[in-house]
N, C-alpha and C. Protein backbone atom coordinates (compact mmCIF):
# COMPACT_ATOMS: atom_id res chain seq x y z
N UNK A 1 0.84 -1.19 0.00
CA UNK A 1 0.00 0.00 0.00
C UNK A 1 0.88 1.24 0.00
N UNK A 2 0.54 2.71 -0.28
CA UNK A 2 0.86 4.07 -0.31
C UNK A 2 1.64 4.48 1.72
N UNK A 3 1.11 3.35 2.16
CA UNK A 3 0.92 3.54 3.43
C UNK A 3 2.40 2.81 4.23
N UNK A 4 2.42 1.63 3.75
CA UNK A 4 2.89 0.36 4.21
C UNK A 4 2.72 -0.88 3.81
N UNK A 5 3.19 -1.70 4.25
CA UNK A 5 3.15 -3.10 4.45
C UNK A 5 1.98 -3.59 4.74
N UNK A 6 1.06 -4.34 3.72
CA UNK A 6 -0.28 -4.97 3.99
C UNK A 6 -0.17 -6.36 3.32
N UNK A 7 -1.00 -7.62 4.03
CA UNK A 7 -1.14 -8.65 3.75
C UNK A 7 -2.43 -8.92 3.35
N UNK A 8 -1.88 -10.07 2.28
CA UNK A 8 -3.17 -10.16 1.67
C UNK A 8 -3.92 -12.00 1.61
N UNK A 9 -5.01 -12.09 1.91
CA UNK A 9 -5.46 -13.43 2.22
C UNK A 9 -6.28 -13.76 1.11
N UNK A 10 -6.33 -14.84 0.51
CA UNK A 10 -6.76 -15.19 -0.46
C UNK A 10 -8.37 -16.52 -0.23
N UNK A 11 -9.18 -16.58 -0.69
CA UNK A 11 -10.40 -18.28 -0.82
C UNK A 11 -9.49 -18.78 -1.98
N UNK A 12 -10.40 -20.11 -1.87
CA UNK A 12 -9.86 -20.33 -3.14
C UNK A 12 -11.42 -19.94 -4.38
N UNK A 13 -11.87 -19.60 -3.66
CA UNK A 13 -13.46 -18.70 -4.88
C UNK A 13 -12.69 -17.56 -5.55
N UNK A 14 -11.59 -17.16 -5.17
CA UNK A 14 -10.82 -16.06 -5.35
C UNK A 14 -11.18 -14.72 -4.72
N UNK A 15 -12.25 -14.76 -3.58
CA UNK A 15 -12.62 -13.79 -2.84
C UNK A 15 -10.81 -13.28 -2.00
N UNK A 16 -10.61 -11.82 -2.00
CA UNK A 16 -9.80 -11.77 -1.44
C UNK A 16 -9.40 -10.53 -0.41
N UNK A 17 -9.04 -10.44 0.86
CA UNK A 17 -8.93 -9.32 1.83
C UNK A 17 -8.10 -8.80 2.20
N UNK A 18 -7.45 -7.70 2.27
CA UNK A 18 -6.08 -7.03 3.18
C UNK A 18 -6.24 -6.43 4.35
N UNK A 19 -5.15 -6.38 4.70
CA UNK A 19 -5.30 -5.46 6.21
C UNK A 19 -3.71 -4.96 6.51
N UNK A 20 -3.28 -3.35 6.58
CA UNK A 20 -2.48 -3.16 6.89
C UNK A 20 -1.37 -3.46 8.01
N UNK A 21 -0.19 -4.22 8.11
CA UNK A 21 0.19 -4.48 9.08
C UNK A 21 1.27 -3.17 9.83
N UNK A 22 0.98 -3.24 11.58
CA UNK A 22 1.65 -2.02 12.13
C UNK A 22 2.64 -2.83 12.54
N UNK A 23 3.66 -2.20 12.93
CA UNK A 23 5.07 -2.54 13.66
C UNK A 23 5.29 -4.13 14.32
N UNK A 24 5.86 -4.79 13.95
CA UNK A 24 6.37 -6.12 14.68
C UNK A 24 6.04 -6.83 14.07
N UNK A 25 6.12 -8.01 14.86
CA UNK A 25 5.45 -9.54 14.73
C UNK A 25 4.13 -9.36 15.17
N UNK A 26 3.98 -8.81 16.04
CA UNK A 26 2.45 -8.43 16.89
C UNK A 26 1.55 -8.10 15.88
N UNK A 27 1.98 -6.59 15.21
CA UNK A 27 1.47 -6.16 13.75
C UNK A 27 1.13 -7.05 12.79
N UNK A 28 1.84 -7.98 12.34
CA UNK A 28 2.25 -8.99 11.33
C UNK A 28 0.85 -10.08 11.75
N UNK A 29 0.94 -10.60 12.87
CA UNK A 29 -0.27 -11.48 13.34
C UNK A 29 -1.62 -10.79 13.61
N UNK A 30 -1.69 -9.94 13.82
CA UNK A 30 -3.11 -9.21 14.28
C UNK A 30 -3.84 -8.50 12.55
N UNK A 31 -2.48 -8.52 11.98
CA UNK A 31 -3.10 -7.97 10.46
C UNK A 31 -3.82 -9.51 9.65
N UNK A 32 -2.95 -10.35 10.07
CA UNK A 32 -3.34 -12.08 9.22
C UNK A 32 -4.83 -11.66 9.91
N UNK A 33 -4.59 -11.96 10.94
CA UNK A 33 -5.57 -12.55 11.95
C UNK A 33 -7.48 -11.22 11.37
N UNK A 34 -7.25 -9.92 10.93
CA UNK A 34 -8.07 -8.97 10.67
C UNK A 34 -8.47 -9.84 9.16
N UNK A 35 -7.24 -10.16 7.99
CA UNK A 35 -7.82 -10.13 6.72
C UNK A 35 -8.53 -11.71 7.11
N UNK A 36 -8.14 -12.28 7.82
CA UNK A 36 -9.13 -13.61 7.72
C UNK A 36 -10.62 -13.65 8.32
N UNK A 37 -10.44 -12.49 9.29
CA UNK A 37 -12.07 -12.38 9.78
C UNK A 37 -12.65 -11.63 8.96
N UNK A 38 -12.16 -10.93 8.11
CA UNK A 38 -12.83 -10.00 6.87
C UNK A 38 -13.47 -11.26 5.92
N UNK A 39 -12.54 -12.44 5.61
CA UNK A 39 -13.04 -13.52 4.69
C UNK A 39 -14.24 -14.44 5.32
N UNK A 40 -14.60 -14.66 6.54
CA UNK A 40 -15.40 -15.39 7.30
C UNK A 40 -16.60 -14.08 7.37
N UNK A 41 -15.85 -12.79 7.23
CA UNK A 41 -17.45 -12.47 7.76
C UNK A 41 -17.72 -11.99 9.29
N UNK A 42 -16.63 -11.90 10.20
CA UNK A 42 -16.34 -12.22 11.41
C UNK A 42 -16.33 -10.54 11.85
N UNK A 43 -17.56 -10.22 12.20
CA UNK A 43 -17.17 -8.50 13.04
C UNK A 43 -15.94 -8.39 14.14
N UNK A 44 -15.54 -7.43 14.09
CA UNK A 44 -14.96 -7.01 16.01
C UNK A 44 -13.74 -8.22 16.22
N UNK A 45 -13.41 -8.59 15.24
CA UNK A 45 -12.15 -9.84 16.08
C UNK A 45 -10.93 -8.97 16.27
N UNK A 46 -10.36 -9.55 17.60
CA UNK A 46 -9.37 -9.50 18.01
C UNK A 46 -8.41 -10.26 18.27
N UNK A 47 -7.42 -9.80 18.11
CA UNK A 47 -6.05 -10.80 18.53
C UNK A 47 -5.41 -10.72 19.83
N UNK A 48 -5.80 -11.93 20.60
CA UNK A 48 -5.63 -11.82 22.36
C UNK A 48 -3.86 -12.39 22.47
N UNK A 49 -4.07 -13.89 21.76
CA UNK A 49 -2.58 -14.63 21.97
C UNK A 49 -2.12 -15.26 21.15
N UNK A 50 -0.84 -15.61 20.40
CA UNK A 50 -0.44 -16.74 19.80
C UNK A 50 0.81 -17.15 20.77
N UNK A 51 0.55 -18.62 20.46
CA UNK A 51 1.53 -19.49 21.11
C UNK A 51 2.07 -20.40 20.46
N UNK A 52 3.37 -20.80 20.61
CA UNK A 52 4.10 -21.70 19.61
C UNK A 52 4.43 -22.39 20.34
N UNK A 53 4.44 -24.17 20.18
CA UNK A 53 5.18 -25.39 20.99
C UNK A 53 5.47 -26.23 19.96
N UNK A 54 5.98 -27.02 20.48
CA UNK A 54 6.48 -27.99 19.81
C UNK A 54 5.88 -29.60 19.74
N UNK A 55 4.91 -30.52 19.28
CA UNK A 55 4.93 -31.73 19.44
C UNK A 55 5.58 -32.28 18.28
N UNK A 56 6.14 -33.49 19.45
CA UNK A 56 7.05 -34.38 18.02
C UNK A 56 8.68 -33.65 17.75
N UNK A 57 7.89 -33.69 16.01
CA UNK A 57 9.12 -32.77 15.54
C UNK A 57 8.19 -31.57 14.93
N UNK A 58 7.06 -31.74 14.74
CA UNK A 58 6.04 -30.69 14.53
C UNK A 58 5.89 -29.41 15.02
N UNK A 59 5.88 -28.37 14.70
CA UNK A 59 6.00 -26.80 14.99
C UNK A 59 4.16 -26.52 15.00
N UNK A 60 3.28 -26.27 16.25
CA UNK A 60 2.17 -25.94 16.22
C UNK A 60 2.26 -24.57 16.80
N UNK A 61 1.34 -23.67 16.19
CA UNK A 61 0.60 -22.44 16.25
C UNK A 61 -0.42 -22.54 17.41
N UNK A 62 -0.72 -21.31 18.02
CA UNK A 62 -2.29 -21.24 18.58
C UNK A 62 -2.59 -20.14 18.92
N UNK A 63 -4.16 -19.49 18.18
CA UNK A 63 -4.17 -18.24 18.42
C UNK A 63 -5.03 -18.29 19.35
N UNK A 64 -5.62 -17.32 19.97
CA UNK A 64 -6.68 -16.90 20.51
C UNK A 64 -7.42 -15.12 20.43
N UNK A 65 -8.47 -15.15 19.83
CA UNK A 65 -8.87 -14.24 19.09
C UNK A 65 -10.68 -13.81 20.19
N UNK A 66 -10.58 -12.41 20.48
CA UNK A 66 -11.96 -12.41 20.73
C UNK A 66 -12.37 -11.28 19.68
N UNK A 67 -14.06 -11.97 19.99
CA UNK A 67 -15.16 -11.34 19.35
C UNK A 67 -15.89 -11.18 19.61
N UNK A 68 -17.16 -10.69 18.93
CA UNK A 68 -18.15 -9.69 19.77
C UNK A 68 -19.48 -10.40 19.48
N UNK A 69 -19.19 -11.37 18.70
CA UNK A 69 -20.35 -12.27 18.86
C UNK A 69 -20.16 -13.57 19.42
N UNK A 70 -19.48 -14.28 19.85
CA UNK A 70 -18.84 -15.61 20.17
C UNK A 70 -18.34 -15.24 21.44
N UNK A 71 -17.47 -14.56 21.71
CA UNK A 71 -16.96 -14.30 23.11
C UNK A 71 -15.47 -14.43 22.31
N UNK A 72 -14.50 -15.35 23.39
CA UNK A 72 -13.27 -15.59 23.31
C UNK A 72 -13.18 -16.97 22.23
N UNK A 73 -12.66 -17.04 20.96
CA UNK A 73 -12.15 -18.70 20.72
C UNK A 73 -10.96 -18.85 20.58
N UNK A 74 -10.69 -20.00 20.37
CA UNK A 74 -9.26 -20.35 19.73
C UNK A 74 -9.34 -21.43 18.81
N UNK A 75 -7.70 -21.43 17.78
CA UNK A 75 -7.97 -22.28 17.07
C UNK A 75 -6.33 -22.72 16.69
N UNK A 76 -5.87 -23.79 16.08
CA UNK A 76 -4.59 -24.20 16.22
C UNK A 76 -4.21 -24.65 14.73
N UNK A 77 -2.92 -24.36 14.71
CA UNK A 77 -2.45 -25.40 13.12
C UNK A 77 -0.90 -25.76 12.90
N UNK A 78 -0.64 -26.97 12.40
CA UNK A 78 0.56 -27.43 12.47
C UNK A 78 1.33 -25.90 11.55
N UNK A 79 2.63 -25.71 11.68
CA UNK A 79 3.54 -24.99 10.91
C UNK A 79 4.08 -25.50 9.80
N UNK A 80 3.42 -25.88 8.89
CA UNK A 80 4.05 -26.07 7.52
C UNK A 80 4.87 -25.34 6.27
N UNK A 81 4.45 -23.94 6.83
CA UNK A 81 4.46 -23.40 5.49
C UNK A 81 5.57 -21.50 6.67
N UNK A 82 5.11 -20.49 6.36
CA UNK A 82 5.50 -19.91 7.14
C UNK A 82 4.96 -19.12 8.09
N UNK A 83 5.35 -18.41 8.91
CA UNK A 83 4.41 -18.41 10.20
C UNK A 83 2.83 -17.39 9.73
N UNK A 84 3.04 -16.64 9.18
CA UNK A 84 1.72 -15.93 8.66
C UNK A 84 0.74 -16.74 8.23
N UNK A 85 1.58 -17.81 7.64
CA UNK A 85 0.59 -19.09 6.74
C UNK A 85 -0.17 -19.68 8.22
N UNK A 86 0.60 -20.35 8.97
CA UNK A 86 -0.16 -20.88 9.93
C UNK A 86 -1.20 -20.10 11.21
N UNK A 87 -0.54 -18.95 11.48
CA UNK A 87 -1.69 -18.15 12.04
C UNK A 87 -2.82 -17.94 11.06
N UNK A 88 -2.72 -17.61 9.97
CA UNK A 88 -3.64 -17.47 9.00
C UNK A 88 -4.62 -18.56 9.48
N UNK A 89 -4.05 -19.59 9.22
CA UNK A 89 -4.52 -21.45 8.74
C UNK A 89 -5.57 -21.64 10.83
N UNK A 90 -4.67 -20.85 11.65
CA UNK A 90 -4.91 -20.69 12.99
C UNK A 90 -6.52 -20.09 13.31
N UNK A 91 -6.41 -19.17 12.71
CA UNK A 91 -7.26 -18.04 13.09
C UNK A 91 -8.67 -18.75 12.06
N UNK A 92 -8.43 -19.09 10.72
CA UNK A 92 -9.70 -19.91 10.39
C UNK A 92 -10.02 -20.86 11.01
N UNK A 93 -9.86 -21.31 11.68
CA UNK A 93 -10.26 -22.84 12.64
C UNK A 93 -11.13 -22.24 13.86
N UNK A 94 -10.24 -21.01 14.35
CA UNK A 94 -10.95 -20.25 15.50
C UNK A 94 -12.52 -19.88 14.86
N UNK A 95 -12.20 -19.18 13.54
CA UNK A 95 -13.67 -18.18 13.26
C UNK A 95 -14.54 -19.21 12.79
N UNK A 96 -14.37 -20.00 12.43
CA UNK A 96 -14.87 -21.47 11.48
C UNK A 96 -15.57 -22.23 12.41
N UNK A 97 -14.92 -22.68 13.45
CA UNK A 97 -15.27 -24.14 14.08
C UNK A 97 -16.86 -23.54 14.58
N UNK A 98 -17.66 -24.46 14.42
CA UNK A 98 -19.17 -24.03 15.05
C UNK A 98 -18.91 -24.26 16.73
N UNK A 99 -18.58 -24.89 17.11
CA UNK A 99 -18.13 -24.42 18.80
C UNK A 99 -17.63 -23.91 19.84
């Protein structure tokens, strides 16, 4: 952007959303975490936590995101790809899962 640094999230319908990212890693995750609730549809989300551990030899993600219709969720995803990918991959599981 004219502005900065914005990420961009893709469907595969080819629907697609951005959201400018501010300063950090913090910036970097809370911007994934905005263009994917833009693709769900998801008012008011926020980005509370991500957490990274390790099972195995596996690298897992976990966000936790509140909203203003759901309350608090969370949602998790192995690290395959790079970390935007998996918070991304994170944060749809959160806005997604019906529970």
């Amino acid at each position: 952007t004219a502005v900065g640094l914005a990420v961009m999230a893709r469907l595969s319908t080819g629907e697609v959303a951005e959201a400018t990212v501010q300063a950090g890693l913090a910036g970097l995750d809370a911007a994934v975490v905005e263009a994917v609730a833009d693709l769900t549809s998801t008012a008011a989300v926020r980005l509370l936590d991500v957490k990274e551990a390790t099972h195995n030899d596996s690298a897992v993600l976990t966000v936790v995101l509140a909203t203003a219709d759901r309350g608090d969720v969370a949602g998790a995803a192995i690290q395959s790809g790079g970390r935007a990918f998996a918070v991304a991959r994170a944060a749809w599981a959160a806005l997604k899962s019906p529970v």
